[in-house]
Protein backbone atom coordinates (compact mmCIF):
# COMPACT_ATOMS: atom_id res chain seq x y z
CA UNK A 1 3.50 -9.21 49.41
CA UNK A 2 4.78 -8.16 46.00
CA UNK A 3 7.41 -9.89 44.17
CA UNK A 4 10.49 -8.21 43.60
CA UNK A 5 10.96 -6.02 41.24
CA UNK A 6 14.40 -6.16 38.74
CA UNK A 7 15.81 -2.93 38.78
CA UNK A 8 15.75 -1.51 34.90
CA UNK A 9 16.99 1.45 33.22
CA UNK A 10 14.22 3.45 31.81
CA UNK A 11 14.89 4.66 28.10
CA UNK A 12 15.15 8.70 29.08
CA UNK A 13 18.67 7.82 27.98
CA UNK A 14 21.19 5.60 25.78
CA UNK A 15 21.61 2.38 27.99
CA UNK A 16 24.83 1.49 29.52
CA UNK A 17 24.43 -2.40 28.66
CA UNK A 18 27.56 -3.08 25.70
CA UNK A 19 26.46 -6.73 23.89
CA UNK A 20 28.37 -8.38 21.85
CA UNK A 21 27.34 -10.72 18.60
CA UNK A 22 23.56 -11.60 18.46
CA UNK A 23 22.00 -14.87 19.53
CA UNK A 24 20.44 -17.31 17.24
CA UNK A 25 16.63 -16.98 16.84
CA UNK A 26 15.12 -19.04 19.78
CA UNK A 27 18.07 -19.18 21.86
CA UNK A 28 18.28 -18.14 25.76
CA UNK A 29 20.41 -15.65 24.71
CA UNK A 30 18.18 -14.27 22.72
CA UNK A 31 15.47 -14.35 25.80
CA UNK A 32 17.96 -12.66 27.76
CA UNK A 33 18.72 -9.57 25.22
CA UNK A 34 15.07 -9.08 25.23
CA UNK A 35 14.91 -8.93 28.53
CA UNK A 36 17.74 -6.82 29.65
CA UNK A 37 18.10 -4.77 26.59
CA UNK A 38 15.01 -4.48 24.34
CA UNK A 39 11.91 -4.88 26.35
CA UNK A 40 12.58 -1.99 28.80
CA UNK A 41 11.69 0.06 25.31
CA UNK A 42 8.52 -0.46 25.98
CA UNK A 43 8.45 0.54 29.68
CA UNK A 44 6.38 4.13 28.56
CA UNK A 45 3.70 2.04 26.78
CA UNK A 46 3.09 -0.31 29.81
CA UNK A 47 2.83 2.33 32.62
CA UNK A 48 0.61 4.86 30.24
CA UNK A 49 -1.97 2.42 29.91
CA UNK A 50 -1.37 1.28 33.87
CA UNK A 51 -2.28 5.34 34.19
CA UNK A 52 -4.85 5.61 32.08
CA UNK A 53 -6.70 2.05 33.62
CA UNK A 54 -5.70 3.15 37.49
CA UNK A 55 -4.01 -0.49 37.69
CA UNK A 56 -4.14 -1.35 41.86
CA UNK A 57 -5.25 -3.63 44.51
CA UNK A 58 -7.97 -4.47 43.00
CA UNK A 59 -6.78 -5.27 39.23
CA UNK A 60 -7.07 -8.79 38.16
CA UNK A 61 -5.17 -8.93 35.20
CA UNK A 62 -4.62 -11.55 32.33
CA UNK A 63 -1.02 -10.49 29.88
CA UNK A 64 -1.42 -11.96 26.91
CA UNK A 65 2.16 -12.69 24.92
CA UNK A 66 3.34 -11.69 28.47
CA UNK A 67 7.36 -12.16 27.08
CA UNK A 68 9.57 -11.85 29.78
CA UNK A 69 7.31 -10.25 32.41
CA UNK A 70 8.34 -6.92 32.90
CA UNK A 71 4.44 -5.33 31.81
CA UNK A 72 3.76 -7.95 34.63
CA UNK A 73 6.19 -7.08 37.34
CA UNK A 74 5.29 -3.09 36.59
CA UNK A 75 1.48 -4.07 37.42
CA UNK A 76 2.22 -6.37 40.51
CA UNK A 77 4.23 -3.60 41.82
CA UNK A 78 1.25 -1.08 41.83
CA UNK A 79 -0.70 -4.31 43.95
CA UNK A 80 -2.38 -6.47 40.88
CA UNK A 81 -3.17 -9.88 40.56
CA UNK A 82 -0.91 -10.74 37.87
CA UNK A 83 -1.00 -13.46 35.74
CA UNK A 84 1.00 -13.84 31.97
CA UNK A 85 0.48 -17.30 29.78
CA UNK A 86 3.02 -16.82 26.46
CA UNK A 87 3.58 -19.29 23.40
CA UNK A 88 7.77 -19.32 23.61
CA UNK A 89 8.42 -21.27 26.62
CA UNK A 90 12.31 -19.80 26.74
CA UNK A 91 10.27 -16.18 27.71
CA UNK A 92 7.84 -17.94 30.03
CA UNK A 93 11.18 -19.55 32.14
CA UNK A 94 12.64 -16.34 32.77
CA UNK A 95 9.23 -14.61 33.17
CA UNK A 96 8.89 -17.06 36.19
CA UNK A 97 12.16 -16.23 37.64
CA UNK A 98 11.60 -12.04 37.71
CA UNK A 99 8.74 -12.65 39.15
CA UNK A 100 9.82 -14.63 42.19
CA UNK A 101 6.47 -16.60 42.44
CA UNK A 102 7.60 -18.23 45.38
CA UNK A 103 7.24 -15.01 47.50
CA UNK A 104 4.21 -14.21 46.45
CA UNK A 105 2.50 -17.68 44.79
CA UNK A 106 -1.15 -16.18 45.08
CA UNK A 107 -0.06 -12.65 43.53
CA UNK A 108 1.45 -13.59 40.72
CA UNK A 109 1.41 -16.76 38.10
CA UNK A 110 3.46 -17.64 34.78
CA UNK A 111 1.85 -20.18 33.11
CA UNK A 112 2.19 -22.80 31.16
CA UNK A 113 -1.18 -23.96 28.60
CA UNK A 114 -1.88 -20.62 27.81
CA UNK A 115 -5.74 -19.29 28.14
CA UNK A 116 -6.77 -23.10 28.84
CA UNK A 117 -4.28 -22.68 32.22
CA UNK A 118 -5.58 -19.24 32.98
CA UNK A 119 -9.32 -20.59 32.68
CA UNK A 120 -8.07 -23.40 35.10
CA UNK A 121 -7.41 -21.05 37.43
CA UNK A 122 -10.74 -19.96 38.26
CA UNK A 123 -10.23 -16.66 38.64
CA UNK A 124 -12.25 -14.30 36.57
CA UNK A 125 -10.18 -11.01 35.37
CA UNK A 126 -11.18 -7.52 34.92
CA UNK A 127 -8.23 -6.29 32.82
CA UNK A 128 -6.25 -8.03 29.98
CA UNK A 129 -3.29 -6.36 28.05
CA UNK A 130 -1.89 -7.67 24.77
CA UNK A 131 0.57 -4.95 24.09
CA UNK A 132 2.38 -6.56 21.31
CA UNK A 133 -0.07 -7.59 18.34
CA UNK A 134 0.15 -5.16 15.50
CA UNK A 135 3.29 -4.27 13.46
CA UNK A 136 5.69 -7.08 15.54
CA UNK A 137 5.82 -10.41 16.10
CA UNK A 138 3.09 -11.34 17.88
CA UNK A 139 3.16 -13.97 21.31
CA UNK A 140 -0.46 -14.19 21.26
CA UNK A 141 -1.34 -17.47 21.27
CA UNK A 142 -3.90 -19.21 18.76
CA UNK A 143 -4.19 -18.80 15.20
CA UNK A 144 -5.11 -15.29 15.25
CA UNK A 145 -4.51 -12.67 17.40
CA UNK A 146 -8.72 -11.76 17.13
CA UNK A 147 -9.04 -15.33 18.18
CA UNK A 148 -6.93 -15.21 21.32
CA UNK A 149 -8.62 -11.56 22.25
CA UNK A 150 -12.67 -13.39 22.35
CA UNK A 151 -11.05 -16.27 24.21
CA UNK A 152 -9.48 -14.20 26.72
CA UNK A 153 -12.48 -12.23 27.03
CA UNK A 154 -14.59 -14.72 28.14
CA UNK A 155 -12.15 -15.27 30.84
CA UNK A 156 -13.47 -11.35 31.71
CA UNK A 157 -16.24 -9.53 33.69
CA UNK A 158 -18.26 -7.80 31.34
CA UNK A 159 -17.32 -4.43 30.61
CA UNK A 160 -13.37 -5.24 31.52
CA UNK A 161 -10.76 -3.13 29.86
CA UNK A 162 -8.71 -5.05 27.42
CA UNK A 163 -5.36 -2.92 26.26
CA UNK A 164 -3.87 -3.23 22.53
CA UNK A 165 -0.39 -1.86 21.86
CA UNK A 166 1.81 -0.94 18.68
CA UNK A 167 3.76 0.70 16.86
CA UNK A 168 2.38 4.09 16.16
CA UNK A 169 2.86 6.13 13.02
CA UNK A 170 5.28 5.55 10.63
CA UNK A 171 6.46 8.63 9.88
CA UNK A 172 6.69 9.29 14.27
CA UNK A 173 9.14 6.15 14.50
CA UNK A 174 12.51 6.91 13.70
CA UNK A 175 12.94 2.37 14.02
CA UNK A 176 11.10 2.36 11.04
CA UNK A 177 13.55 2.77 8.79
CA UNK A 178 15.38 -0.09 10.59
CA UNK A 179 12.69 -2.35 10.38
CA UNK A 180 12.79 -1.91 6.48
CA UNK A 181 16.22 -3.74 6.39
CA UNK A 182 13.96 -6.85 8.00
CA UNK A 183 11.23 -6.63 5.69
CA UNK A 184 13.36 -5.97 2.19
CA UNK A 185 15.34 -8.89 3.19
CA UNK A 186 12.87 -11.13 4.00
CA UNK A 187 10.83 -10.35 0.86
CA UNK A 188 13.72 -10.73 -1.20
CA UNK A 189 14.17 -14.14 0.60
CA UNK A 190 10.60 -15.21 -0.86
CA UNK A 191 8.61 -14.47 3.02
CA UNK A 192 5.13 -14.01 2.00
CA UNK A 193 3.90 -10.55 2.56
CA UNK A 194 3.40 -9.40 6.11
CA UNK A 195 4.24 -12.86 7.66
CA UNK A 196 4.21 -13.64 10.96
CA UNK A 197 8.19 -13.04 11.69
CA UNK A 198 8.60 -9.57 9.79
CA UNK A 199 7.79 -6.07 10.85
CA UNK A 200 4.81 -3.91 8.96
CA UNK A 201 4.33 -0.71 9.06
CA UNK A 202 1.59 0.21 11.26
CA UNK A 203 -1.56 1.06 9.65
CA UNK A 204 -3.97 3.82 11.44
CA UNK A 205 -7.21 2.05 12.24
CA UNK A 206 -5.13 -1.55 13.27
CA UNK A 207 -5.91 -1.26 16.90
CA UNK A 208 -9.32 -1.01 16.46
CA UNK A 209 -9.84 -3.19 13.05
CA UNK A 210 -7.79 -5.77 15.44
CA UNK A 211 -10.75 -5.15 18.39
CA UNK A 212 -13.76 -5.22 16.34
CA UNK A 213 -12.66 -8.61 15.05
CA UNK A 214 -12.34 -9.84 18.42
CA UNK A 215 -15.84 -8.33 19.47
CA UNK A 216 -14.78 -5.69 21.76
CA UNK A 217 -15.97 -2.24 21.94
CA UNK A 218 -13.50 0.74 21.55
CA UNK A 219 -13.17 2.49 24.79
CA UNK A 220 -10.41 5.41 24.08
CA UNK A 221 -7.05 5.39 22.67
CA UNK A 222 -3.58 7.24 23.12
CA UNK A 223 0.21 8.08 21.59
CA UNK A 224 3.03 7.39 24.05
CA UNK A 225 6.67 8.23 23.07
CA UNK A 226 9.11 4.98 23.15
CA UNK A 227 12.55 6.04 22.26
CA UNK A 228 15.26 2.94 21.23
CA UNK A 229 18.16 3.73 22.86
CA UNK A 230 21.69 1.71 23.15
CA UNK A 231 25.02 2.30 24.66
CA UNK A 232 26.66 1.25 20.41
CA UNK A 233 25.60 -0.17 17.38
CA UNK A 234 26.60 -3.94 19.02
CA UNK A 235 23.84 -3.71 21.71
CA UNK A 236 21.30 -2.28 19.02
CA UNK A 237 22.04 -4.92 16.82
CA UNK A 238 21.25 -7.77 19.50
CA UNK A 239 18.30 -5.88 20.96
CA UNK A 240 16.22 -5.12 17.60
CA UNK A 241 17.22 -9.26 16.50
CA UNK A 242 16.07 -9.87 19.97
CA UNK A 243 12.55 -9.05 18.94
CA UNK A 244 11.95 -11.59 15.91
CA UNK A 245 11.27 -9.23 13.68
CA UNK A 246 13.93 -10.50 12.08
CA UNK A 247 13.49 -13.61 12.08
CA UNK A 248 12.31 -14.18 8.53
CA UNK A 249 15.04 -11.96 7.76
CA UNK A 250 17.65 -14.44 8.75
CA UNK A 251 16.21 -16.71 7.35
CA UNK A 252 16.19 -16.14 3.59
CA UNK A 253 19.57 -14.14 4.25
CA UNK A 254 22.00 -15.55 6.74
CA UNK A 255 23.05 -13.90 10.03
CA UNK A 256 25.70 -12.21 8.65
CA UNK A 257 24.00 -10.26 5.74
CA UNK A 258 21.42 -9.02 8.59
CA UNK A 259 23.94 -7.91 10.88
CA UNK A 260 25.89 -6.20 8.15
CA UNK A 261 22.64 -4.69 6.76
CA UNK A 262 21.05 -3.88 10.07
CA UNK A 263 24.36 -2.12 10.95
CA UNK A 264 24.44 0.02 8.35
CA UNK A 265 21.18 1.09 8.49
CA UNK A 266 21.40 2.08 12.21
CA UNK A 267 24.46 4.35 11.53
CA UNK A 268 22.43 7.62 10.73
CA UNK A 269 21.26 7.25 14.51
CA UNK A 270 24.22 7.03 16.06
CA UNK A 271 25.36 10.03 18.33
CA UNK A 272 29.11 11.39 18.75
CA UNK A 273 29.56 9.05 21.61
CA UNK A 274 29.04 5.84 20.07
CA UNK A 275 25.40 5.81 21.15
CA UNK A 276 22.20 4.74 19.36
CA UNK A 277 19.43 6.82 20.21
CA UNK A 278 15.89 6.73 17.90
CA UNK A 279 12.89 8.59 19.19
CA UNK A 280 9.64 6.63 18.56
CA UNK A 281 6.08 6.83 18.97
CA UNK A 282 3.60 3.89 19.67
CA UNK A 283 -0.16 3.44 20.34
CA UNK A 284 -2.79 2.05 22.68
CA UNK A 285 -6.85 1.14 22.19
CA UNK A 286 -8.57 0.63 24.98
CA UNK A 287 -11.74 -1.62 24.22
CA UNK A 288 -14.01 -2.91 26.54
CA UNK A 289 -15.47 -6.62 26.38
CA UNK A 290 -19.48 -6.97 25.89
């Protein structure tokens, strides 16, 4: 039996969810705007690559930097074995409770321990996504995302897809300008360049650099469109903080100069009624372990 499935609003339009004043970094408020406002975003990325794979019955599949499940529950609902291990335990927690393990314990599993839990398992998987390393914060866990990939891998059949996701184009992603407040403010702040908790823009061959280094072969690739869109400003502002991009950000700023800056800088985007609304296109590699 599959678990249950949340219902979620799919980005085709503005969402209807009003927030007010953003979480701290790390807090389970924070876990809960990604959840119910930001990570639904991503819904077009997570069922093109379910499309393009033929995700099923007979998928056995390991999410790396699984978040808050949702790329999970999408796959158990088409009949995979699902199974997400994440570095931020505060994810993880509510991961568990979308998932409703207890309906279906030998369907789906949220795990604690990361790869070395997975392994544990016994099980050996034919499909692992990791749809979050390039251009965001990354929930991979391990030094390096490469690192993670070739441990994961050997958790794999040979020849098993593994799926890479981000941000696409620069000059296709309307957030990017956005994102800049994050970086510029960070920088200013002293972050070191491209750290861990600040956006990048994306660079065209990062997929694939990203899957040579982890000793996968390149298997195919695709552009899926992933508008941002938010009932106001408010609910923009707590979903894009939700991600940790700007993180570093807050940091070397305060919460209040983000907010203000982040604010601003979503104005151009917002429609008559109040709504934000930013069209955006990301990418997928498939690569295929050896």
């Amino acid at each position: 039996m599959s678990p249950t499935l949340v219902r979620h609003q799919l980005p085709d339009s503005p969402s209807p969810y009003r927030a007010g004043p953003p979480a701290p970094p790390g807090s389970r408020s924070r876990t809960r705007d990604w959840a119910e406002i930001q990570e639904r975003m991503l819904v077009p990325l997570y069922e093109a690559a379910y499309d393009r794979l033929g995700i099923g019955p007979g998928t056995r599949l390991l999410g790396l930097g699984c978040g808050t499940g949702l790329a999970l529950l999408l796959a158990a609902a088409r009949g995979a074995r699902v199974n997400g291990v994440d570095a931020d335990e505060s994810r993880l927690e509510l991961a568990r409770e979308r998932l409703t393990p207890d309906e279906a314990p030998e369907r789906t599993r949220v795990l604690r321990g990361g790869l070395a839990a997975a392994a544990s398992g016994g099980m050996t998987f034919n499909v692992i996504t990791a749809f979050h390393p390039v251009g965001c914060v990354s929930t991979v866990e391990g030094p390096t995302a490469a690192a993670s990939l070739t441990a994961a891998a050997e958790l794999a059949e040979c020849g098993s897809a593994v799926v890479l996701g981000g941000w696409g184009p620069v000059e296709r992603c309307a957030t990017a300008g956005v994102l800049r407040v994050a970086q510029r403010l960070a920088y200013s702040g002293g972050a070191p360049e491209y750290g861990s908790s600040c956006w990048r823009p994306a660079g065209r061959d990062d997929l694939e650099e990203l899957a040579d280094r982890a000793g996968l072969r390149p298997d195919g690739s695709g552009r899926v469109a992933c508008p941002f869109g938010y009932a106001d400003v408010a609910s923009a502002v707590r979903g894009l903080m939700s991600t940790g991009l700007f993180d570093a950000a807050l940091e070397a700023a305060g919460q209040r100069q983000v907010e203000k800056e982040l604010a601003e800088a979503l104005h151009p985007h917002q429609r008559a009624d109040g709504a934000v609304w930013m069209p955006n296109v990301f990418r997928y590699v498939i690569a295929r372990t050896r």
